[in-house]
Protein backbone atom coordinates (compact mmCIF):
# COMPACT_ATOMS: atom_id res chain seq x y z
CA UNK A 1 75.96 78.15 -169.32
CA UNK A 2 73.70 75.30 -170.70
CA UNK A 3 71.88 72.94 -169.35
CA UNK A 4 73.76 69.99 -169.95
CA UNK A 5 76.70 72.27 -168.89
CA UNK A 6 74.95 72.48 -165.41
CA UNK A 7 74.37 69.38 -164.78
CA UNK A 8 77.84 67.86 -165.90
CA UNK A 9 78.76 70.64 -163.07
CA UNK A 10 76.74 69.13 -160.27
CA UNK A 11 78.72 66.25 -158.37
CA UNK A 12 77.45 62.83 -159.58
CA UNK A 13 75.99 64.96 -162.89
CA UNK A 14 78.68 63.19 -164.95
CA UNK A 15 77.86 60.06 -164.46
CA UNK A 16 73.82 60.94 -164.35
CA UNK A 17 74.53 62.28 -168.25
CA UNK A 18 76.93 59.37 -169.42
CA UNK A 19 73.52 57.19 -167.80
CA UNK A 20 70.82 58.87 -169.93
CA UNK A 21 73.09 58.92 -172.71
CA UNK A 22 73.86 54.93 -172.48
CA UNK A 23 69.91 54.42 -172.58
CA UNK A 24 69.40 56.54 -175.27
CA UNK A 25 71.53 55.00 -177.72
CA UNK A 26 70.59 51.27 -176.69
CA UNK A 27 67.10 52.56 -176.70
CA UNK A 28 67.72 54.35 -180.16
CA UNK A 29 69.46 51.37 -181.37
CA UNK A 30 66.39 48.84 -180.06
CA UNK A 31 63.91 50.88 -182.17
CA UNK A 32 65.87 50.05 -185.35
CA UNK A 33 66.49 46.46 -184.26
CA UNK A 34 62.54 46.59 -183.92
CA UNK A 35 62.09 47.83 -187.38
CA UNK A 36 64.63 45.36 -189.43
CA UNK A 37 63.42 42.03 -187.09
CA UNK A 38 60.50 42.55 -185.68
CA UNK A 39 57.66 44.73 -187.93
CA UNK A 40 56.77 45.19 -191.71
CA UNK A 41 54.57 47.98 -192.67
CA UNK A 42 54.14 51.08 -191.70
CA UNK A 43 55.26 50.19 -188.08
CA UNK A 44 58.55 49.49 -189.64
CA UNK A 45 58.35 52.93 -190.57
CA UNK A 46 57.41 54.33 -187.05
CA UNK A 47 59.93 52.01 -185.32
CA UNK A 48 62.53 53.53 -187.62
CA UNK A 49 61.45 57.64 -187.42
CA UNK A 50 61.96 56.36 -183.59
CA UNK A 51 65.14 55.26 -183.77
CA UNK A 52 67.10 58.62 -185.77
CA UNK A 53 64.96 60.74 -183.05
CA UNK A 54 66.10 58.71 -180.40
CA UNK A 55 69.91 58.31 -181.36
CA UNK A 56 69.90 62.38 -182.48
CA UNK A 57 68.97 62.79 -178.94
CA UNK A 58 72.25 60.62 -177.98
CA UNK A 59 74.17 62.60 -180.11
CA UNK A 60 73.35 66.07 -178.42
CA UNK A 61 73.38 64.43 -174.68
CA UNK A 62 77.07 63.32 -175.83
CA UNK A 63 78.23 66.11 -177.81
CA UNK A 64 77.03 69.11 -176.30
CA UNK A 65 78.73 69.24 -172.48
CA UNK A 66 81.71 70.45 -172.20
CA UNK A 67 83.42 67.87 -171.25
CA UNK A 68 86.44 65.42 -172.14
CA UNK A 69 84.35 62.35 -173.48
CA UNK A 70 87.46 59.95 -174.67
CA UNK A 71 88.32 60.30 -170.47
CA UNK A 72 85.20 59.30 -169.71
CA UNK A 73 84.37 56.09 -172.35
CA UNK A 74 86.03 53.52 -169.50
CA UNK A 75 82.59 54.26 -167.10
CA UNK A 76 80.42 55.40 -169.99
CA UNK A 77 81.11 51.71 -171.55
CA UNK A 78 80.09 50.17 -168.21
CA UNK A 79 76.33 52.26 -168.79
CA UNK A 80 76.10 51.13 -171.59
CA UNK A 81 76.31 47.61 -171.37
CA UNK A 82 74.21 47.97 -168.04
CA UNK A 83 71.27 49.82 -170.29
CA UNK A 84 71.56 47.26 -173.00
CA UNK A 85 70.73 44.62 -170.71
CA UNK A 86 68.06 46.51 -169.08
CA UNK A 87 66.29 47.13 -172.09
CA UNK A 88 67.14 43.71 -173.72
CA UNK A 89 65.44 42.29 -170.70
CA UNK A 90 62.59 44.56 -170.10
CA UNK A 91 61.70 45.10 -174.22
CA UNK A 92 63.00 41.88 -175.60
CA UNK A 93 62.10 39.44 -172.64
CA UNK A 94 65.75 38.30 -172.88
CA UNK A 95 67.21 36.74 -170.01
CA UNK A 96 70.69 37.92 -167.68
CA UNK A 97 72.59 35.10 -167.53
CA UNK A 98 75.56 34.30 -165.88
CA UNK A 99 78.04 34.87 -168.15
CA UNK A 100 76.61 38.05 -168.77
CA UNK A 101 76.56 39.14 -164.63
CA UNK A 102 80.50 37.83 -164.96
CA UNK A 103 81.52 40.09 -167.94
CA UNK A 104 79.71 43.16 -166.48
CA UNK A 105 81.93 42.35 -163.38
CA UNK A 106 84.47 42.55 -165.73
CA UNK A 107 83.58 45.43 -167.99
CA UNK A 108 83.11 47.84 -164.73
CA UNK A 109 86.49 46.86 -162.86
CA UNK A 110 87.79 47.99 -166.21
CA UNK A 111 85.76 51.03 -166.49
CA UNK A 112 86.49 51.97 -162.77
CA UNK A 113 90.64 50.97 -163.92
CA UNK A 114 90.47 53.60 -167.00
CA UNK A 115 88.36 56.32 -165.32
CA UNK A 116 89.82 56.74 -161.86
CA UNK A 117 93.46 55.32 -162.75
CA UNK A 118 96.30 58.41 -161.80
């Protein structure tokens, strides 16, 4: 069995994975964000080689469990717009406003709706 495998098996591992993968890819995608608005140069350069590590890291965290991912995309969207505010915050000094506290209310009640719905 592999890793990922393992730890998809481990209660809570599901939602541990769909975490790491929601910061990879809105830490992947901050790299190239970095690299088109924020550097010139070689650091462009770096900020890009960054971002197709990062993302291909995404990619494997996401495609190699064995697991049904379209079942899980209700609570995996709610990590991911939890991670992109984290690291929009902590890397881009960008503020959590309101409106955004209200529509993450709003994306997980409809992340918790798709995911745990019978």
């Amino acid at each position: 069995m592999r890793f990922l495998d393992q730890v998809v098996a481990v209660p809570g591992g599901i939602y541990l994975l769909l975490f790491v993968a929601a910061l990879l890819e809105v830490w992947g995608d901050s790299y190239f964000q970095t690299a088109v608005h924020r550097s010139s140069g070689a650091s462009r350069w770096v900020a890009v080689v960054l971002g197709v590590v990062v993302l291909s890291m995404y990619g494997l965290v996401v495609n190699l469990p064995g697991w049904d991912f379209g079942k899980l995309l209700g609570i995996y969207v709610v990590f991911f717009f939890f991670a992109a505010q984290m690291v929009a915050w902590i890397r881009f000094k960008q503020p959590v406003t309101l409106p955004v506290c209200l529509g993450f209310i709003l994306i997980a009640c409809g992340g918790a709706v798709i995911r745990f719905w019978r």
